[in-house]
PDB file of N, CA and C in Angstrom:
ATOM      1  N   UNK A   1      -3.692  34.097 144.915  1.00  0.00           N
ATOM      2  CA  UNK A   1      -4.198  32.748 144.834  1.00  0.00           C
ATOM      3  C   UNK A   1      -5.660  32.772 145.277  1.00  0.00           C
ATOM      4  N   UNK A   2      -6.274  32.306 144.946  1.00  0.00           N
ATOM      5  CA  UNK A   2      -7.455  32.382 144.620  1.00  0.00           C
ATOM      6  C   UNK A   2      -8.650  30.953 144.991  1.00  0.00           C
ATOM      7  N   UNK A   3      -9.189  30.129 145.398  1.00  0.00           N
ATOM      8  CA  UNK A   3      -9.419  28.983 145.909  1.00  0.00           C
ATOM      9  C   UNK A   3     -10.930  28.223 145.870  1.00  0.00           C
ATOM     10  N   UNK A   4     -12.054  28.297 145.367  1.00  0.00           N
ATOM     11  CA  UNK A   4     -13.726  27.718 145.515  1.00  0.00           C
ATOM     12  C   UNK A   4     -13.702  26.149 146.039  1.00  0.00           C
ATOM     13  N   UNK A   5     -14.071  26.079 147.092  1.00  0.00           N
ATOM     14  CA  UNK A   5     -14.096  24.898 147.548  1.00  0.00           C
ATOM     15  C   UNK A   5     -15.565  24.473 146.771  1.00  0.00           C
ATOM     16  N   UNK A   6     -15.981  23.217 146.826  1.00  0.00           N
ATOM     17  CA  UNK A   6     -16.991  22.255 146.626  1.00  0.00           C
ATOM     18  C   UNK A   6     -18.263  22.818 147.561  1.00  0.00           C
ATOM     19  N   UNK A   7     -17.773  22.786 148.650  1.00  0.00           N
ATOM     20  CA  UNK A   7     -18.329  23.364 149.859  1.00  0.00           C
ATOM     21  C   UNK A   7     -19.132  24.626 150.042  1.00  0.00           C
ATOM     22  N   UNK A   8     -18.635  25.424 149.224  1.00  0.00           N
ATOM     23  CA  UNK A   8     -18.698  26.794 149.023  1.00  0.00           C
ATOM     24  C   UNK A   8     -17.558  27.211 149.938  1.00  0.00           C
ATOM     25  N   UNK A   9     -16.646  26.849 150.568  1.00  0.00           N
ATOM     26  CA  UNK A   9     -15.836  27.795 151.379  1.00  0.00           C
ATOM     27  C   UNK A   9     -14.899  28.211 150.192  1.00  0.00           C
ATOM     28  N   UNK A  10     -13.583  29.106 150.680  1.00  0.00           N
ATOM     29  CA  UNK A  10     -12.338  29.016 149.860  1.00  0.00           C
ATOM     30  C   UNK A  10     -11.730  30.708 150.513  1.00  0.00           C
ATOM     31  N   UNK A  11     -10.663  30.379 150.177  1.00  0.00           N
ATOM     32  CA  UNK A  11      -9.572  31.903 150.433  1.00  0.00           C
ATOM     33  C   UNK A  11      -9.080  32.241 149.207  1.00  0.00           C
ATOM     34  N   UNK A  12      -8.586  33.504 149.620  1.00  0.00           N
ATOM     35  CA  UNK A  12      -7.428  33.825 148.552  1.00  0.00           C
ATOM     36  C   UNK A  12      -6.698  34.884 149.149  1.00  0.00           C
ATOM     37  N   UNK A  13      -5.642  34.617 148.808  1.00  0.00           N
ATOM     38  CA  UNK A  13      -4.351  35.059 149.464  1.00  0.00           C
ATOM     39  C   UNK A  13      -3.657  36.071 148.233  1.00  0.00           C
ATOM     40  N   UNK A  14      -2.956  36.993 149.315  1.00  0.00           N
ATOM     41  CA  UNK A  14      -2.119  38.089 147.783  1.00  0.00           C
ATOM     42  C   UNK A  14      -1.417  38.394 148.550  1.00  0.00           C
ATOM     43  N   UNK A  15      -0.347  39.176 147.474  1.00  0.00           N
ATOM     44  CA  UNK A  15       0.612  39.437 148.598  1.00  0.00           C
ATOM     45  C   UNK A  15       1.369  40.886 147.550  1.00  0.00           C
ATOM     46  N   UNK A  16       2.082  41.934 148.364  1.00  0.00           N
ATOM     47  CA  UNK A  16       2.358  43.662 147.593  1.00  0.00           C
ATOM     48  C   UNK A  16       3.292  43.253 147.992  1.00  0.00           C
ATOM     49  N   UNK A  17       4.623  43.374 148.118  1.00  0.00           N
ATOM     50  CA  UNK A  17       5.779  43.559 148.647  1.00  0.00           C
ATOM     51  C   UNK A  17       6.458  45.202 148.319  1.00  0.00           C
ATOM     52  N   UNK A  18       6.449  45.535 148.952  1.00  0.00           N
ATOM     53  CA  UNK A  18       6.910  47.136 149.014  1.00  0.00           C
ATOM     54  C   UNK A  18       5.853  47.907 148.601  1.00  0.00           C
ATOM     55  N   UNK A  19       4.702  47.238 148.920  1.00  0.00           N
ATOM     56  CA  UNK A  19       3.105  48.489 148.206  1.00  0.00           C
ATOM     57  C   UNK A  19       3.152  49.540 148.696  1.00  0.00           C
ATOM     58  N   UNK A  20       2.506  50.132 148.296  1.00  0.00           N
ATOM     59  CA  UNK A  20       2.027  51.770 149.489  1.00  0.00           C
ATOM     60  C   UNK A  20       0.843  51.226 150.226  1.00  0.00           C
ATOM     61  N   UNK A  21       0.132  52.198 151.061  1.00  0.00           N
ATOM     62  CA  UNK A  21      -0.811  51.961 151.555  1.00  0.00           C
ATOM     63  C   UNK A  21      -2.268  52.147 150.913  1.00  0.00           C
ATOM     64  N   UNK A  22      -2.043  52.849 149.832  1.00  0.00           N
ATOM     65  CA  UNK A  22      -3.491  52.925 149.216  1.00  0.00           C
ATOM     66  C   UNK A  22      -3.496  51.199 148.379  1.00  0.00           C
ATOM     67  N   UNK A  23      -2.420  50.527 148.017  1.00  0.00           N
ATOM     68  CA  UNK A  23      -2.686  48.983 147.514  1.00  0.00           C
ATOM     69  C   UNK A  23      -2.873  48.467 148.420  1.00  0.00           C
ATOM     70  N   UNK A  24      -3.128  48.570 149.833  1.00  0.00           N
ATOM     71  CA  UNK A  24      -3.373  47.523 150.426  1.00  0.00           C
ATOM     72  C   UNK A  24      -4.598  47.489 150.879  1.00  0.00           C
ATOM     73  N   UNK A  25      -4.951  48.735 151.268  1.00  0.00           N
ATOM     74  CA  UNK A  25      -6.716  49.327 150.884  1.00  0.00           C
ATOM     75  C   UNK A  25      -7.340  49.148 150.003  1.00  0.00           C
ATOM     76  N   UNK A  26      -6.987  49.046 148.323  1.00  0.00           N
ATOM     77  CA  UNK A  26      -7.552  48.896 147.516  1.00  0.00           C
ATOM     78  C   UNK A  26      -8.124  46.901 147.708  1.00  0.00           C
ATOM     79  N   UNK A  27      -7.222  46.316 148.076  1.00  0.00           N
ATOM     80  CA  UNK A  27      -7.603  44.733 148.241  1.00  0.00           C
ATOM     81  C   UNK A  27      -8.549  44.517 149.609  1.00  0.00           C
ATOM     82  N   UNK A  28      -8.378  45.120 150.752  1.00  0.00           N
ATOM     83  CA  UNK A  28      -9.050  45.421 151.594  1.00  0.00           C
ATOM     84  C   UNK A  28     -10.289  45.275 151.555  1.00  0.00           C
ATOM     85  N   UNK A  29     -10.771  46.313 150.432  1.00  0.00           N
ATOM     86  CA  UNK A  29     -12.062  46.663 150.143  1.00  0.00           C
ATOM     87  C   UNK A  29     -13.007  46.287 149.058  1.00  0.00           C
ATOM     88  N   UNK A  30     -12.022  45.018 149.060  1.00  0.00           N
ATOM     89  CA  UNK A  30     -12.847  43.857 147.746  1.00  0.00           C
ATOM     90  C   UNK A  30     -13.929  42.829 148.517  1.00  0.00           C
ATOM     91  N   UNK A  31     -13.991  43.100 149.659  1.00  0.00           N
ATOM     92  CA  UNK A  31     -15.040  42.398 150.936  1.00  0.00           C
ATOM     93  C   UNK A  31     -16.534  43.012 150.750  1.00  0.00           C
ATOM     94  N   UNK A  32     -17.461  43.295 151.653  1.00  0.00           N
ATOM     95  CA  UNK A  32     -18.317  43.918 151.925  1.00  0.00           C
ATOM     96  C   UNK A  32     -18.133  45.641 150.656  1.00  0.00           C
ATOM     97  N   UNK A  33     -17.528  45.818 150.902  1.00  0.00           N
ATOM     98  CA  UNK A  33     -17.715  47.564 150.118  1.00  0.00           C
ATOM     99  C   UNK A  33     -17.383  47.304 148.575  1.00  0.00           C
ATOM    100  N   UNK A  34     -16.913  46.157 147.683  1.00  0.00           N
ATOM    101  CA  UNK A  34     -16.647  45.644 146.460  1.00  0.00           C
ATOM    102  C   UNK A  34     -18.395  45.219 146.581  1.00  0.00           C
ATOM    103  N   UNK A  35     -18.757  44.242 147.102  1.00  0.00           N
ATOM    104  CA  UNK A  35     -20.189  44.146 146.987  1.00  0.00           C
ATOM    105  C   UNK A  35     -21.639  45.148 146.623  1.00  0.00           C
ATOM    106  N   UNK A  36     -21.197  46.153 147.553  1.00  0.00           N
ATOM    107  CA  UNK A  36     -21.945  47.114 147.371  1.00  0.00           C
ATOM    108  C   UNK A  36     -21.830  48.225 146.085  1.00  0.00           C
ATOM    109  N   UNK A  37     -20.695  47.946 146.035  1.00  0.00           N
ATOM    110  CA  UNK A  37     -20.102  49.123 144.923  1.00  0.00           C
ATOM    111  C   UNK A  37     -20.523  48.163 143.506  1.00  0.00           C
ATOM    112  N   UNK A  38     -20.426  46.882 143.566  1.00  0.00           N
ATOM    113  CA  UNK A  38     -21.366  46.194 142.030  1.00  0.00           C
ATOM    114  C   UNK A  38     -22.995  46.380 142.488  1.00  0.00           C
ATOM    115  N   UNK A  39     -23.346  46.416 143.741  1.00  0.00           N
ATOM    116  CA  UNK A  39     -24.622  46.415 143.532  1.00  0.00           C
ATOM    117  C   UNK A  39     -24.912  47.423 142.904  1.00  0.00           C
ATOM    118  N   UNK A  40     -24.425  48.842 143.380  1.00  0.00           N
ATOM    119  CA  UNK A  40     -24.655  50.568 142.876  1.00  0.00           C
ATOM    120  C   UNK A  40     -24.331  50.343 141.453  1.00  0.00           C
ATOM    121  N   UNK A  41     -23.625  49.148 140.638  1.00  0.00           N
ATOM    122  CA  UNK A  41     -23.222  49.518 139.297  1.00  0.00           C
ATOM    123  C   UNK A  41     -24.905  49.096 138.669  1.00  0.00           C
ATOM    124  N   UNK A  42     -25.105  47.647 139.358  1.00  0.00           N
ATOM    125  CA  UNK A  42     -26.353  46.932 138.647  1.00  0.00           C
ATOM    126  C   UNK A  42     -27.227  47.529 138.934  1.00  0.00           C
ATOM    127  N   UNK A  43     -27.966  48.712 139.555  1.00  0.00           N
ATOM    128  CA  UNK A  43     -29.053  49.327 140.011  1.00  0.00           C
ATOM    129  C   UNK A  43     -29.300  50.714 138.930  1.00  0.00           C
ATOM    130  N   UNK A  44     -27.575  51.167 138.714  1.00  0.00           N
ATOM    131  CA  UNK A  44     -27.300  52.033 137.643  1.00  0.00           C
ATOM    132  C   UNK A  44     -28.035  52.001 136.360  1.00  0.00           C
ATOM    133  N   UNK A  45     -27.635  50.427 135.823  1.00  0.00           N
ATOM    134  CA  UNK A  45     -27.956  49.691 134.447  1.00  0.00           C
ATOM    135  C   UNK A  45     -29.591  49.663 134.718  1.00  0.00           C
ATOM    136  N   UNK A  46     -30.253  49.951 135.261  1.00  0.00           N
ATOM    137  CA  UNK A  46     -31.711  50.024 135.652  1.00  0.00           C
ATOM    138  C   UNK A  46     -32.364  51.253 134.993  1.00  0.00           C
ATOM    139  N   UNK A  47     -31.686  52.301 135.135  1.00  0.00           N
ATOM    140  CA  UNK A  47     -32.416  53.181 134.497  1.00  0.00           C
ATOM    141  C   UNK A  47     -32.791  53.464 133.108  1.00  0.00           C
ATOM    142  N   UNK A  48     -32.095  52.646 132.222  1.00  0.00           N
ATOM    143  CA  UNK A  48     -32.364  53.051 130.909  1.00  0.00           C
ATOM    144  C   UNK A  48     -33.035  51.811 130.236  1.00  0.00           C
ATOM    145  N   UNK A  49     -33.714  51.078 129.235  1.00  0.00           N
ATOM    146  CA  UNK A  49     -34.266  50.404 128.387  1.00  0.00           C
ATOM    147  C   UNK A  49     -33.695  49.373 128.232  1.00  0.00           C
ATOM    148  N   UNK A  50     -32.216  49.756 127.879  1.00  0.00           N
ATOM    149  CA  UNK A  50     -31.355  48.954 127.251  1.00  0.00           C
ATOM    150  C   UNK A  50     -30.535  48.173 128.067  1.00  0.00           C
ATOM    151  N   UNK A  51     -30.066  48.876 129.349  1.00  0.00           N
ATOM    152  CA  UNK A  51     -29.455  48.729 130.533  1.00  0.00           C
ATOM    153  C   UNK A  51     -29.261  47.665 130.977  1.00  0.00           C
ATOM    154  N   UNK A  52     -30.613  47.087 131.353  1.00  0.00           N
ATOM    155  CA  UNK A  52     -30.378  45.635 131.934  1.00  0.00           C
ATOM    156  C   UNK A  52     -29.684  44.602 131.241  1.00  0.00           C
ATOM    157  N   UNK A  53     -30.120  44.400 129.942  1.00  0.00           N
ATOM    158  CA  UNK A  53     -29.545  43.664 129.105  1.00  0.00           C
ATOM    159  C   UNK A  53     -27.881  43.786 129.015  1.00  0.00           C
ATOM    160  N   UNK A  54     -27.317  44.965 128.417  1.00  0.00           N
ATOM    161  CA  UNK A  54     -26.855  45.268 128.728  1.00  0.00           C
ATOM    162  C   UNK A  54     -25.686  45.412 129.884  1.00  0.00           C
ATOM    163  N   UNK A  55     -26.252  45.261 131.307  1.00  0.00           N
ATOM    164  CA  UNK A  55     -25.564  44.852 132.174  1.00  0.00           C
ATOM    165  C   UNK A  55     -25.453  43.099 132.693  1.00  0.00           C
ATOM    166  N   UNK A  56     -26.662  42.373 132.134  1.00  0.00           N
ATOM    167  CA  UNK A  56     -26.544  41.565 132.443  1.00  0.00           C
ATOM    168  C   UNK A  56     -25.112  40.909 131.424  1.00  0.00           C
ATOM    169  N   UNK A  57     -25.292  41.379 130.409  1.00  0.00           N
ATOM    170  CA  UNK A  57     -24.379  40.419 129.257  1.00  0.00           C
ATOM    171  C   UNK A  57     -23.191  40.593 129.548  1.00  0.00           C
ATOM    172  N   UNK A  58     -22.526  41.796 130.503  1.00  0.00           N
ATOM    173  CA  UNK A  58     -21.279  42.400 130.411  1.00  0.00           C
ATOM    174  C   UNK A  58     -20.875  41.695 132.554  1.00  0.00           C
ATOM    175  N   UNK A  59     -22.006  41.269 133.189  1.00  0.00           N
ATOM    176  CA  UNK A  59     -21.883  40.672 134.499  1.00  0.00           C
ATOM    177  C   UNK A  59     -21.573  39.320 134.071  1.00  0.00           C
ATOM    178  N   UNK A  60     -21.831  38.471 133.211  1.00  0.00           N
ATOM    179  CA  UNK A  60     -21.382  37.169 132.528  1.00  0.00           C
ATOM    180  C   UNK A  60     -19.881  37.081 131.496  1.00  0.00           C
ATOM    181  N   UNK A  61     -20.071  38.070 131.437  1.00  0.00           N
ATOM    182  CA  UNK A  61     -18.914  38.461 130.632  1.00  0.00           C
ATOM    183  C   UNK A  61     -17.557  38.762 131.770  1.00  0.00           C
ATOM    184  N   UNK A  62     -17.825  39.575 132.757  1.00  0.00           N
ATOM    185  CA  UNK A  62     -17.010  40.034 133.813  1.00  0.00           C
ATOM    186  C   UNK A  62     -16.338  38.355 134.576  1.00  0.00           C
ATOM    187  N   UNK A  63     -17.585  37.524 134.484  1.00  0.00           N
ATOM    188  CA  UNK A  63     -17.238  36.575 135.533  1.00  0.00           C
ATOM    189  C   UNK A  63     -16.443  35.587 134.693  1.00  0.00           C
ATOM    190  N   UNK A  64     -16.665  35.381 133.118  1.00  0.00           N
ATOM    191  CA  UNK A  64     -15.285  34.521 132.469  1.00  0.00           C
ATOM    192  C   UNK A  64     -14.296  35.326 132.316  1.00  0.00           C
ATOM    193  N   UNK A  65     -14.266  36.663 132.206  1.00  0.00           N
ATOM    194  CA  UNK A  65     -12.989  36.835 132.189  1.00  0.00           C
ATOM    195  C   UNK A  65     -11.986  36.825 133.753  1.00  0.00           C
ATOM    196  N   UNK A  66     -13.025  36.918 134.402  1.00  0.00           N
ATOM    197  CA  UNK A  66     -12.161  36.249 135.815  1.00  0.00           C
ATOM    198  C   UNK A  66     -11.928  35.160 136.198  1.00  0.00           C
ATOM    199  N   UNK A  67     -12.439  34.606 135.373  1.00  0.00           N
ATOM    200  CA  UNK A  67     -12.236  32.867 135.404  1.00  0.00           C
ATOM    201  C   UNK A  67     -10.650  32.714 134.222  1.00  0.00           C
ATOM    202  N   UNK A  68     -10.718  33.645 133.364  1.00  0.00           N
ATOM    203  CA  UNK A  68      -9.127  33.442 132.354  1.00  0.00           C
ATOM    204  C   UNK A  68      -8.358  33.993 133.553  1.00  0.00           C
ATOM    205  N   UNK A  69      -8.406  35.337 134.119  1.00  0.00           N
ATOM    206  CA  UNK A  69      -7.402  35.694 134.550  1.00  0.00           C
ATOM    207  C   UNK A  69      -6.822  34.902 135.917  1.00  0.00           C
ATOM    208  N   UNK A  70      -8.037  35.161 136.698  1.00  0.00           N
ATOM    209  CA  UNK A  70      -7.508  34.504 137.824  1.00  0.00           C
ATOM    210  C   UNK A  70      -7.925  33.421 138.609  1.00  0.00           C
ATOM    211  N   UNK A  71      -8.804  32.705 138.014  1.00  0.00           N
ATOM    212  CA  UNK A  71      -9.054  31.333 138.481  1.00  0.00           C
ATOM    213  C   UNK A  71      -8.760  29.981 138.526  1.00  0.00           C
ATOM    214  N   UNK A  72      -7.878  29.166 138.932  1.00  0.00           N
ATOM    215  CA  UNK A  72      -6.810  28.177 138.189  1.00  0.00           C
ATOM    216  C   UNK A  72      -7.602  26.635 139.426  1.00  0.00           C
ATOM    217  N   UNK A  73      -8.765  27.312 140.194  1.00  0.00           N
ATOM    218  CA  UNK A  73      -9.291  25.728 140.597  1.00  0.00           C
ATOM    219  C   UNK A  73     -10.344  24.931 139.365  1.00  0.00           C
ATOM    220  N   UNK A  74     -10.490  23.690 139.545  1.00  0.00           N
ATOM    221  CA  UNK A  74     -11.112  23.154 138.743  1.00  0.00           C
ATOM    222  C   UNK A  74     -12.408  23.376 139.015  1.00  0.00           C
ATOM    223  N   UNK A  75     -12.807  23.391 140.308  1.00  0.00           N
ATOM    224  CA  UNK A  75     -14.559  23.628 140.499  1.00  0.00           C
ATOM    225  C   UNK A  75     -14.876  25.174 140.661  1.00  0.00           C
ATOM    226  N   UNK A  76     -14.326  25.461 140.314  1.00  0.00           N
ATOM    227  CA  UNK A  76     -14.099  27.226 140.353  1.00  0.00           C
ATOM    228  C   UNK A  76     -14.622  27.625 138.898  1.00  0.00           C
ATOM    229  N   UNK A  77     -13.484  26.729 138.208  1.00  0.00           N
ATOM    230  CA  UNK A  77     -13.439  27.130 136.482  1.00  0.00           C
ATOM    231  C   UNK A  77     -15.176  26.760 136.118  1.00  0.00           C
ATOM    232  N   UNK A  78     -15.495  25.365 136.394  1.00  0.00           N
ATOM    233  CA  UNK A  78     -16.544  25.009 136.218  1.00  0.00           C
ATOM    234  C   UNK A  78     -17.716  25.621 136.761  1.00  0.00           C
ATOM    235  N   UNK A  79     -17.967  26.377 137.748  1.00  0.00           N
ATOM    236  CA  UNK A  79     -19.094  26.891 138.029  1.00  0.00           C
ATOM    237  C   UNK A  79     -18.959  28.384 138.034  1.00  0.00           C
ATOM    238  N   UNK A  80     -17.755  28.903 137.805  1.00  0.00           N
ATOM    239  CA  UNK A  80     -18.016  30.201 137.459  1.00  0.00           C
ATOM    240  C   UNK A  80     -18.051  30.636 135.777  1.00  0.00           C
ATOM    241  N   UNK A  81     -17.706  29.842 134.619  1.00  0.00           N
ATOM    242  CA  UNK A  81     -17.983  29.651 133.060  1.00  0.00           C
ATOM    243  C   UNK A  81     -19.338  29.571 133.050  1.00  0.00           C
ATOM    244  N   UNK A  82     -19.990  28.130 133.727  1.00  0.00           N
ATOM    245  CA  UNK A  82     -21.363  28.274 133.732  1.00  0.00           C
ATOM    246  C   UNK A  82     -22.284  29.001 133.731  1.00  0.00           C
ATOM    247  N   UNK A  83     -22.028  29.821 135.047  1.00  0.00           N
ATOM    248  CA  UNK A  83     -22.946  30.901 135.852  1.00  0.00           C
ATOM    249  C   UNK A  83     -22.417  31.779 134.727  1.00  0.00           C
ATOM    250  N   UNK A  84     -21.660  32.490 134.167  1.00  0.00           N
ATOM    251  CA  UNK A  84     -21.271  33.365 133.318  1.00  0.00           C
ATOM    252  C   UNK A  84     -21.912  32.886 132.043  1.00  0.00           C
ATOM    253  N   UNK A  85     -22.146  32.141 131.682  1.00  0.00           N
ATOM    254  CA  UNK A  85     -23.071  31.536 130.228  1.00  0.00           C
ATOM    255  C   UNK A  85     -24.402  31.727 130.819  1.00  0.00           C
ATOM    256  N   UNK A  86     -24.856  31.332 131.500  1.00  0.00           N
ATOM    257  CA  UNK A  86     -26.175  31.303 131.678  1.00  0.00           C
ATOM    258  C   UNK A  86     -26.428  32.858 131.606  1.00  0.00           C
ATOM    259  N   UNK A  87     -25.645  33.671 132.374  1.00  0.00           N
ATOM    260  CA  UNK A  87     -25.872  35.346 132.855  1.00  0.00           C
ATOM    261  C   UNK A  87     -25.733  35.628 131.327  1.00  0.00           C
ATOM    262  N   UNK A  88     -25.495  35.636 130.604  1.00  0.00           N
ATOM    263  CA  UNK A  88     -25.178  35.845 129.064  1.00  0.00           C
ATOM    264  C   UNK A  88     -26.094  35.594 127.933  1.00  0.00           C
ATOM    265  N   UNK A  89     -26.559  34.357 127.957  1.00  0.00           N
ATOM    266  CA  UNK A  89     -28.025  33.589 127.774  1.00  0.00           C
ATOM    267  C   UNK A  89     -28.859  34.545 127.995  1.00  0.00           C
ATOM    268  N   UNK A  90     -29.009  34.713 129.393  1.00  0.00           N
ATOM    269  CA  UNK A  90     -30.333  35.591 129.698  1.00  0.00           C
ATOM    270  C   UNK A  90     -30.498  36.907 129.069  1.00  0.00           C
ATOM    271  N   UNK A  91     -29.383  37.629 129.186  1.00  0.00           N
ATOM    272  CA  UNK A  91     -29.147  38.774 129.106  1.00  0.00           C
ATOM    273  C   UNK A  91     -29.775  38.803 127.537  1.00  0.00           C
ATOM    274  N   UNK A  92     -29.212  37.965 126.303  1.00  0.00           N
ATOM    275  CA  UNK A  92     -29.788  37.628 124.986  1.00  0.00           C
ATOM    276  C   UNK A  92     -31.056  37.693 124.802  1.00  0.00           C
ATOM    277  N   UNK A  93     -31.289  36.270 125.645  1.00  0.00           N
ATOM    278  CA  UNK A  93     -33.012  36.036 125.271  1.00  0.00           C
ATOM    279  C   UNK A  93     -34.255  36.720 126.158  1.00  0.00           C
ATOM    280  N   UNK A  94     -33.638  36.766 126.890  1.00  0.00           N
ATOM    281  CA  UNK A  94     -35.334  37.395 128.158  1.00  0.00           C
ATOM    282  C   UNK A  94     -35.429  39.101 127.402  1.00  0.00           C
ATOM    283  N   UNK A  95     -36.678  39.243 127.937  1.00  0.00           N
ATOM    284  CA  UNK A  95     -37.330  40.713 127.438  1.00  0.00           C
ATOM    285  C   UNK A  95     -36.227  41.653 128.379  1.00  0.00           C
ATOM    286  N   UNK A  96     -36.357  43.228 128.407  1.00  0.00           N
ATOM    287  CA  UNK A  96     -35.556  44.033 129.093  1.00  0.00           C
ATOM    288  C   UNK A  96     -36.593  44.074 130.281  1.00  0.00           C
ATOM    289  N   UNK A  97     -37.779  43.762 130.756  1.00  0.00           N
ATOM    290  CA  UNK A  97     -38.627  44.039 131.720  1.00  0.00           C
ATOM    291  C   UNK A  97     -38.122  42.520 132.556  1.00  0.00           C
ATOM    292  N   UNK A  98     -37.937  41.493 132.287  1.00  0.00           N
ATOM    293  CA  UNK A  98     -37.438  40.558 133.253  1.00  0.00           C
ATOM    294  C   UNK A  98     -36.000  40.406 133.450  1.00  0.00           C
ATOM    295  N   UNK A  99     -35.262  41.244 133.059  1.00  0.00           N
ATOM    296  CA  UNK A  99     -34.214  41.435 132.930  1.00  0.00           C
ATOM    297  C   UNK A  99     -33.756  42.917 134.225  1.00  0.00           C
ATOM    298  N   UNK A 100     -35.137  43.476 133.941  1.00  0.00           N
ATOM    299  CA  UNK A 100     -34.938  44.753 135.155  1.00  0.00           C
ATOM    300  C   UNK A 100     -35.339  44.293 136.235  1.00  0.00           C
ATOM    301  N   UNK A 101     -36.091  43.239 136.160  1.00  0.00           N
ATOM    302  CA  UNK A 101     -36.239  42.682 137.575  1.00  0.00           C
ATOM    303  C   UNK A 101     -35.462  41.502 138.371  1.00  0.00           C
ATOM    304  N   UNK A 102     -34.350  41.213 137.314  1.00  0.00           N
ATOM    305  CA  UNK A 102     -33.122  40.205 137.900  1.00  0.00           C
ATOM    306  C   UNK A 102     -32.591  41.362 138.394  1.00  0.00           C
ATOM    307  N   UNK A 103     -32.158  42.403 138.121  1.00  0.00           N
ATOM    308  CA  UNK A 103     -31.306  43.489 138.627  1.00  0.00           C
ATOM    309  C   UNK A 103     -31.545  43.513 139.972  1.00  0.00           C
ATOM    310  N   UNK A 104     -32.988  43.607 140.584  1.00  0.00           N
ATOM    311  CA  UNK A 104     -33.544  44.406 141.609  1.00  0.00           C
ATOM    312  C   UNK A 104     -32.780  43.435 142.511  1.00  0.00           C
TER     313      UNK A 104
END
């Protein structure tokens, strides 16, 4: 369950019943070290020409399809479609040089 308050607060709750211990690590580490590990992806998409674009269209892309799978609040749906159109937009129209510098 999954939750975006108005506020910006919200939780989300899960639950393994009979997991091992590497599933419970794997959710664990969707905090701080999930952060870092997309930053290392978007810094990746930096090196080549095409890249940014590229990563930007597929980071807008990432965020509606997490909005089909697992997002079921209403202000959730609404500002994470958005932000995912706009990231998509850009990724289209801006040059690959302002596009390498949204990355940074």
């Amino acid at each position: 369950d999954l939750v975006v308050n108005k506020n910006g607060s919200g939780y989300c709750s899960y639950s393994i019943s009979g997991g091992k211990d590497w599933q419970f690590a794997f959710v664990a580490s969707a905090g701080y070290t999930g952060a870092a590990f997309w930053g290392c992806i978007l810094l990746l998409f930096r090196r080549t020409t095409l890249g940014p674009t590229i990563g930007t269209i597929g980071a807008g892309a990432a965020m509606i399809l997490s909005v089909i799978l697992y997002i079921r609040d209403e202000f959730g749906v609404i500002v994470l479609v958005s932000e995912g159109l706009v990231l998509m937009l850009c990724g289209w129209c801006l040059p690959a040089m302002l596009l390498d510098w949204l990355c940074s």
